[in-house]
N, C-alpha and C. Protein backbone atom coordinates (compact mmCIF):
# COMPACT_ATOMS: atom_id res chain seq x y z
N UNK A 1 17.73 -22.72 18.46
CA UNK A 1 18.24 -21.44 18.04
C UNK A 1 18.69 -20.65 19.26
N UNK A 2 19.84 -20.17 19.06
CA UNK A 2 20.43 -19.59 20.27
C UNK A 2 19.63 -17.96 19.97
N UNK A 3 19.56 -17.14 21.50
CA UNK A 3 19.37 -15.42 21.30
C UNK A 3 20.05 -14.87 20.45
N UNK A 4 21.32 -15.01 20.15
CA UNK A 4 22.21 -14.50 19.24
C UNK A 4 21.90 -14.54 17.88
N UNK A 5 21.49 -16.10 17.61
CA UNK A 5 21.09 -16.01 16.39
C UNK A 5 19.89 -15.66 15.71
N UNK A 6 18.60 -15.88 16.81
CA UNK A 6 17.35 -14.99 16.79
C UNK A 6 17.28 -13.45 16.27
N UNK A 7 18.21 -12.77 17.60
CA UNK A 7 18.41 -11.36 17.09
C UNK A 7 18.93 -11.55 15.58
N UNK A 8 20.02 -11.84 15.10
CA UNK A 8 20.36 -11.65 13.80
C UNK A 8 19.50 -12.16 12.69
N UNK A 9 18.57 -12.90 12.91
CA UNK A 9 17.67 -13.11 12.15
C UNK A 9 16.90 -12.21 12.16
N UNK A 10 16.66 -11.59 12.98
CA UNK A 10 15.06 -10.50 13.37
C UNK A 10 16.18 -9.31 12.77
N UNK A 11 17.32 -8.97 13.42
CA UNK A 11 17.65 -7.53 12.20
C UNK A 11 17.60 -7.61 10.94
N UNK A 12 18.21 -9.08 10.80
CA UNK A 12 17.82 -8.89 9.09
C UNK A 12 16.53 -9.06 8.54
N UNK A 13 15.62 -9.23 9.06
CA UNK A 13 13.93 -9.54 8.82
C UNK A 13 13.89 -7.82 8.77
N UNK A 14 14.24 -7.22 9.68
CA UNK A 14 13.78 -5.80 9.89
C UNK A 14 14.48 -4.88 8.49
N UNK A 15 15.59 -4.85 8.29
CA UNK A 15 16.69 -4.82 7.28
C UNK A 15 15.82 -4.50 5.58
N UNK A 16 15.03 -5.80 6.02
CA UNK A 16 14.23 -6.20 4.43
C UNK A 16 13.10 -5.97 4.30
N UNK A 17 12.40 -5.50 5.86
CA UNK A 17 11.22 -4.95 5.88
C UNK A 17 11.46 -3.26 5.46
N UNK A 18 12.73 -2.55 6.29
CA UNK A 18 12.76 -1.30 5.58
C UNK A 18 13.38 -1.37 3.94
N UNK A 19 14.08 -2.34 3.63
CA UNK A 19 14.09 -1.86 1.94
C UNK A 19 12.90 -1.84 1.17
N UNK A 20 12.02 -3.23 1.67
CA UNK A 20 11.17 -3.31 0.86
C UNK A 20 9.98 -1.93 1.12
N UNK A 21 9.73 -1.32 1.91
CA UNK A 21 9.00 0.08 2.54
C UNK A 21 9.91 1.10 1.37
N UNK A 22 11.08 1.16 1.10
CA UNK A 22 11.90 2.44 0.67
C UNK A 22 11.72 2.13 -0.88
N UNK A 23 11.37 0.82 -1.31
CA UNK A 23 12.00 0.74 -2.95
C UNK A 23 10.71 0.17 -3.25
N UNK A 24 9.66 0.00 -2.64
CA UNK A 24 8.65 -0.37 -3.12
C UNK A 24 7.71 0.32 -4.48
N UNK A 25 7.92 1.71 -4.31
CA UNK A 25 7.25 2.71 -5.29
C UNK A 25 8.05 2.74 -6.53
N UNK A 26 9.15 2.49 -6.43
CA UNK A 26 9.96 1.94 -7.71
C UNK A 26 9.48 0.80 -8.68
N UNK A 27 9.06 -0.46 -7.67
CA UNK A 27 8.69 -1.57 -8.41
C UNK A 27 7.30 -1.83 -8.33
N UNK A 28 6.30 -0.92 -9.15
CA UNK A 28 4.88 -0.71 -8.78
C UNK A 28 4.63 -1.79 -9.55
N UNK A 29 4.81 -1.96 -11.08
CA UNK A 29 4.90 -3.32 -12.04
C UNK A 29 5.21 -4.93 -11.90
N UNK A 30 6.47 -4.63 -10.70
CA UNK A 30 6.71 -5.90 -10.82
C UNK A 30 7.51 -6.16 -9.08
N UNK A 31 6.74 -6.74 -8.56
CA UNK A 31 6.60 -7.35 -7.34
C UNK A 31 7.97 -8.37 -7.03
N UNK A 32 7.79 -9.05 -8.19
CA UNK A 32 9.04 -10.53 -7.93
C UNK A 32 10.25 -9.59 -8.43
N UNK A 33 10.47 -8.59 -8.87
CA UNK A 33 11.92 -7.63 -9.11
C UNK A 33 12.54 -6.92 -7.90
N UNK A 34 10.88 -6.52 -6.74
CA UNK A 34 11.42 -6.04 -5.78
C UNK A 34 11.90 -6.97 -4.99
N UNK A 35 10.96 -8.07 -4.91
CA UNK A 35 12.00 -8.95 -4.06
C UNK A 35 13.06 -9.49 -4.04
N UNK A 36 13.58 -10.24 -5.66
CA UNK A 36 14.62 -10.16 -5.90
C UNK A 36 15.42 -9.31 -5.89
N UNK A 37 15.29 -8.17 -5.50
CA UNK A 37 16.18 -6.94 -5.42
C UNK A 37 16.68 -6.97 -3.44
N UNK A 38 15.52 -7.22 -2.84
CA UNK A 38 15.60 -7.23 -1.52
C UNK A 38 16.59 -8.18 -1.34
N UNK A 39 16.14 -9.60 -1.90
CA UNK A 39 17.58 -10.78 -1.41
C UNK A 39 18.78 -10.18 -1.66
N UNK A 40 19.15 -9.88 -2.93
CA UNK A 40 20.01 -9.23 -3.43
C UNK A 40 20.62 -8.39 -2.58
N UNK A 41 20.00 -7.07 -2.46
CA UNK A 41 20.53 -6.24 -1.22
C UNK A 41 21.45 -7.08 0.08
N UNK A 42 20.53 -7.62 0.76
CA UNK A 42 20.58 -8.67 1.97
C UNK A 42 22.05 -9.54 1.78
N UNK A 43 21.99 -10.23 0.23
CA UNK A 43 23.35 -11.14 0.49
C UNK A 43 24.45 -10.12 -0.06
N UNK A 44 24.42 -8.93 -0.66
CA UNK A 44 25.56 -8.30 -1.20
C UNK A 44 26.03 -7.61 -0.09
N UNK A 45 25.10 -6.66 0.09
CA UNK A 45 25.30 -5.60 0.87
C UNK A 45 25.47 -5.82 2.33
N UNK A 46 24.30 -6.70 2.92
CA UNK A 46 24.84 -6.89 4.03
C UNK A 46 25.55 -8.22 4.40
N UNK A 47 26.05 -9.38 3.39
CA UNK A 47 26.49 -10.43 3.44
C UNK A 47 26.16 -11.06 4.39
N UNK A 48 24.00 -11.30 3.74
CA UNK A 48 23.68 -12.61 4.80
C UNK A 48 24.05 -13.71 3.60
N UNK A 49 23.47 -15.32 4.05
CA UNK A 49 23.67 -15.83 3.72
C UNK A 49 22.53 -16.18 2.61
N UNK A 50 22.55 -16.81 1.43
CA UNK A 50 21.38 -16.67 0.37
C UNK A 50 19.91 -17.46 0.57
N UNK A 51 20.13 -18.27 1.79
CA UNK A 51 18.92 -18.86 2.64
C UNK A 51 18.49 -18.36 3.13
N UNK A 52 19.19 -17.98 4.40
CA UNK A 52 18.54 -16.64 5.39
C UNK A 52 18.00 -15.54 4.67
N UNK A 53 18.56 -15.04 3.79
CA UNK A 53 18.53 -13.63 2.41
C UNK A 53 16.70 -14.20 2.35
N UNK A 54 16.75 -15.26 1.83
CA UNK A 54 15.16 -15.66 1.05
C UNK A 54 14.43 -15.68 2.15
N UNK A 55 14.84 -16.29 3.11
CA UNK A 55 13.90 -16.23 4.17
C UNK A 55 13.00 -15.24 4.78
N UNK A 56 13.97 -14.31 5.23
CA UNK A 56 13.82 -13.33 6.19
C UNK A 56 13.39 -11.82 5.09
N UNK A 57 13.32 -12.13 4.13
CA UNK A 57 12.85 -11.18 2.63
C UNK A 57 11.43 -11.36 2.75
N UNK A 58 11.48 -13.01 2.31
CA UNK A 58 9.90 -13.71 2.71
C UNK A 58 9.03 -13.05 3.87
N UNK A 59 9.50 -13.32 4.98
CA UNK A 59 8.77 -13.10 6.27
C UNK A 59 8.33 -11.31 6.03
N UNK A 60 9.16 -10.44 5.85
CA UNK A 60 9.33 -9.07 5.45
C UNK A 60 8.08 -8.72 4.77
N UNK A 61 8.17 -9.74 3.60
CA UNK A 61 6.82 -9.31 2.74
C UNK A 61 5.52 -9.70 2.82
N UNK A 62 5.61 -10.58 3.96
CA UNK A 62 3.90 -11.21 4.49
C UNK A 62 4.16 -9.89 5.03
N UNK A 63 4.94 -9.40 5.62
CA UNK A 63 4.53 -8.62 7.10
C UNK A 63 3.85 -7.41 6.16
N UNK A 64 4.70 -6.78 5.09
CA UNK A 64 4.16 -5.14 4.55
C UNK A 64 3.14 -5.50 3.79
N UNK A 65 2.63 -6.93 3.74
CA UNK A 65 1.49 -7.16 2.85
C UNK A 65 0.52 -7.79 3.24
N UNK A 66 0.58 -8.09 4.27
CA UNK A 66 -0.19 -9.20 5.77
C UNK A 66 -1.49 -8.24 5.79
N UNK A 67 -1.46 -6.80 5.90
CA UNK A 67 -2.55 -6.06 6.14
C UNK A 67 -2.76 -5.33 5.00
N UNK A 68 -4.16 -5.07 5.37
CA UNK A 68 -4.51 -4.46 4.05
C UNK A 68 -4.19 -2.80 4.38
N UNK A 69 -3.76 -1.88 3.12
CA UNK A 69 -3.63 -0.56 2.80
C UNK A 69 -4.49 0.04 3.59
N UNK A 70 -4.79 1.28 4.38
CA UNK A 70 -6.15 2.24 4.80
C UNK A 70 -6.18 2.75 3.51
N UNK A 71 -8.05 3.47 3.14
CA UNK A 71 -8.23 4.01 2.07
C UNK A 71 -8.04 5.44 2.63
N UNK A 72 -7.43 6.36 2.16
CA UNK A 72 -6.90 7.81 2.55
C UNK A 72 -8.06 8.38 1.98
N UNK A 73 -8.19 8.11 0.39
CA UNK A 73 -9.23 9.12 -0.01
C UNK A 73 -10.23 8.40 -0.52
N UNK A 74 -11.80 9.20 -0.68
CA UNK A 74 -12.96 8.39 -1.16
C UNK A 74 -14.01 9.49 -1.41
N UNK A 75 -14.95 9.15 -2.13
CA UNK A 75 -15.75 10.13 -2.55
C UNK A 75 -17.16 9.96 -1.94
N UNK A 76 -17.38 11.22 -1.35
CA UNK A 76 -18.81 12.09 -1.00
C UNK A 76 -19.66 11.99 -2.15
N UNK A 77 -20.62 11.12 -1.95
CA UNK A 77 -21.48 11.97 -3.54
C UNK A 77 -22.87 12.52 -3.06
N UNK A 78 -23.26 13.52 -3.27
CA UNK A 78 -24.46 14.46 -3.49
C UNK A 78 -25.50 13.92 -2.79
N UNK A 79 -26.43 13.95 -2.04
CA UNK A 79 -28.08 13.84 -1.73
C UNK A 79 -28.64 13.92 -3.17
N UNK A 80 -28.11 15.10 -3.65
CA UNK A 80 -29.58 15.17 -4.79
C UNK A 80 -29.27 14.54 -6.27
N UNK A 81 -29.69 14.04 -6.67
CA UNK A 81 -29.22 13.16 -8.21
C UNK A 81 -29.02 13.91 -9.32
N UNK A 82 -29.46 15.09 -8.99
CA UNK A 82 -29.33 16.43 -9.88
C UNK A 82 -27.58 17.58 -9.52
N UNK A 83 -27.21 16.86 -8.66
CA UNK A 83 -25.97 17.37 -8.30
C UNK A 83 -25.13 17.56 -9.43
N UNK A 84 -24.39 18.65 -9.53
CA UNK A 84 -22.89 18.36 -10.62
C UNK A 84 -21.43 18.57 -9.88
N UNK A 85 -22.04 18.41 -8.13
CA UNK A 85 -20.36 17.91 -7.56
C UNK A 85 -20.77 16.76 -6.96
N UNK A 86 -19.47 16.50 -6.37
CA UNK A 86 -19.11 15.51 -5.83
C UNK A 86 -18.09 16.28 -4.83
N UNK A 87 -17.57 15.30 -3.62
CA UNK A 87 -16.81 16.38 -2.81
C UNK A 87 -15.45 14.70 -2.57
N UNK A 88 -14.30 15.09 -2.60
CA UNK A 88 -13.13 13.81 -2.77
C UNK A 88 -12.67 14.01 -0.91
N UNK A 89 -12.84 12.97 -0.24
CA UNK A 89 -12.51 13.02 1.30
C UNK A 89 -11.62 12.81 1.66
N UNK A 90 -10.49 13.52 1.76
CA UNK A 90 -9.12 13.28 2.65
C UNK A 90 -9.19 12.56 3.77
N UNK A 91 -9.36 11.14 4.50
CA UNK A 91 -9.18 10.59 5.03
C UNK A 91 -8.46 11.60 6.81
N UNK A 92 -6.96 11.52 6.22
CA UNK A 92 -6.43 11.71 6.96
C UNK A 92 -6.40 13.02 7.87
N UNK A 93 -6.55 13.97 6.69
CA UNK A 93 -6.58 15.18 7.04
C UNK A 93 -7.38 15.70 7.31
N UNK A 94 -9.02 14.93 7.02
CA UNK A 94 -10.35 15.41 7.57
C UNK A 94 -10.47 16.36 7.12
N UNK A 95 -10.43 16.48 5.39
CA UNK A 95 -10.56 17.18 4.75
C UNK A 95 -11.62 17.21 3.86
N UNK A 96 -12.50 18.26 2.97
CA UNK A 96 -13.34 17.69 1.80
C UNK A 96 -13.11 18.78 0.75
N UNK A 97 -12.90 18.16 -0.67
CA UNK A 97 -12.72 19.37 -1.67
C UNK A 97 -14.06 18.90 -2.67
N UNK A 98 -14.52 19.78 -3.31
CA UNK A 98 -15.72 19.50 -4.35
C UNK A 98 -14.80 19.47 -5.59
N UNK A 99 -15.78 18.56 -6.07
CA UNK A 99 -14.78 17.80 -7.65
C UNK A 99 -16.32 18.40 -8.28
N UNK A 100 -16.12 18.98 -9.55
CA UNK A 100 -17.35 19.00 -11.12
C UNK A 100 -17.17 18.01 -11.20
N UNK A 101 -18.55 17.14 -11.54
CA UNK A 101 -18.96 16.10 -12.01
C UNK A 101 -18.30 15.85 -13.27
N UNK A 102 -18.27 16.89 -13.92
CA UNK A 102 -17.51 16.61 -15.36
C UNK A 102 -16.13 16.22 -15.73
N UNK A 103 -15.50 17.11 -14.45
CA UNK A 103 -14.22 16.02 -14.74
C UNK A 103 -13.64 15.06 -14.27
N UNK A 104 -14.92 14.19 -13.75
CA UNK A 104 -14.66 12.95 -13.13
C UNK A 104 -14.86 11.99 -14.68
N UNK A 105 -13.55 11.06 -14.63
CA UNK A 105 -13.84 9.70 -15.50
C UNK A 105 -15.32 9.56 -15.59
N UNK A 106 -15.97 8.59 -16.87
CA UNK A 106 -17.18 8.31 -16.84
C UNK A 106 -17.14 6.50 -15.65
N UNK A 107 -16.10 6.44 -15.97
CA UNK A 107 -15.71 4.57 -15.48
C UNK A 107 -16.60 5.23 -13.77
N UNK A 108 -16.18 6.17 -13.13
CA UNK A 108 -15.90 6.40 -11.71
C UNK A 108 -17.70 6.84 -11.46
N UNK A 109 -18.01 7.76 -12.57
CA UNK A 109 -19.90 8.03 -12.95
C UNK A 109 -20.20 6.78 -12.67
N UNK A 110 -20.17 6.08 -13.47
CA UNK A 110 -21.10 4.98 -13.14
C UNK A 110 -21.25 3.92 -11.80
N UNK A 111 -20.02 4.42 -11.29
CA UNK A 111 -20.17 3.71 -10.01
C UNK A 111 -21.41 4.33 -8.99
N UNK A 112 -21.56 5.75 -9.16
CA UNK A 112 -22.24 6.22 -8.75
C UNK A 112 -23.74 5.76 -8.10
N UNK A 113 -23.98 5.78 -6.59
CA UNK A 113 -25.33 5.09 -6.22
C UNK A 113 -26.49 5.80 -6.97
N UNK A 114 -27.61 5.04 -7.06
CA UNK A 114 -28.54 5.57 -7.42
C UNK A 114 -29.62 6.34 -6.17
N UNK A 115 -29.39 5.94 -4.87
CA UNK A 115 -29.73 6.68 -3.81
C UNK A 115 -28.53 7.13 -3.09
N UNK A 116 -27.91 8.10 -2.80
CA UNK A 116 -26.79 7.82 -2.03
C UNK A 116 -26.89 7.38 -0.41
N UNK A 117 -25.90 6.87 -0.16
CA UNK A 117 -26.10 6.19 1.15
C UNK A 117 -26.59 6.97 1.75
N UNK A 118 -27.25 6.70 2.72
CA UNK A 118 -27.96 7.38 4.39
C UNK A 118 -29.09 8.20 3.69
N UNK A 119 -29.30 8.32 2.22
CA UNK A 119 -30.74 9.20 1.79
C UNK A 119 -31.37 8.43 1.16
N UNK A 120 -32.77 8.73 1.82
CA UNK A 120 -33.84 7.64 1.00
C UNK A 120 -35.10 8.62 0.36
């Protein structure tokens, strides 16, 4: 493989890494639509070729899916078992808001520890 053709492989790897980043929240349902949408893009729009298109789509989507998500938000729950909050943790923002127990799902209650961590 010559540099020339490296680089043009790696822009279009990059190409399909930003569509698939921009149109991803579109295709929350269906995964094989976005990708087929990515080749698509790739051989229409930028007239690669429909090998390279699959390829370099491929490589794209190990890469935005190679690692796992950070969890942004997660829940604080109470010391005391008699609590009726809970506090929801902004990750990022190093934030904490108190949630009523009550209008949390029951599915999300029951996850609930029966000691919470670090109290014994």
């Amino acid at each position: 493989m010559t540099p020339e053709s490296l680089d043009y492989r790696s822009s279009m790897q990059h190409a399909a890494l930003a569509y698939l980043r921009r149109h991803r929240e579109q295709y929350l349902g269906d995964a094989d639509l976005l990708f087929d949408n990515c080749v698509r893009h790739l051989t229409t729009g930028l007239e690669v070729p429909l090998f390279l298109a699959q390829r370099v789509s491929q490589l794209a989507w190990n890469e935005l899916h190679g690692r796992p998500e950070p969890l942004w938000l997660g829940i604080d729950w109470c010391a005391d078992p008699h609590a009726t909050i809970a506090y929801l943790v902004d990750a990022r923002a190093n934030l904490r808001f108190p949630i009523p127990l009550r209008l949390l799902p029951q599915r999300l209650l029951d996850q609930r520890p029966a000691t919470p961590a670090g109290h014994s």
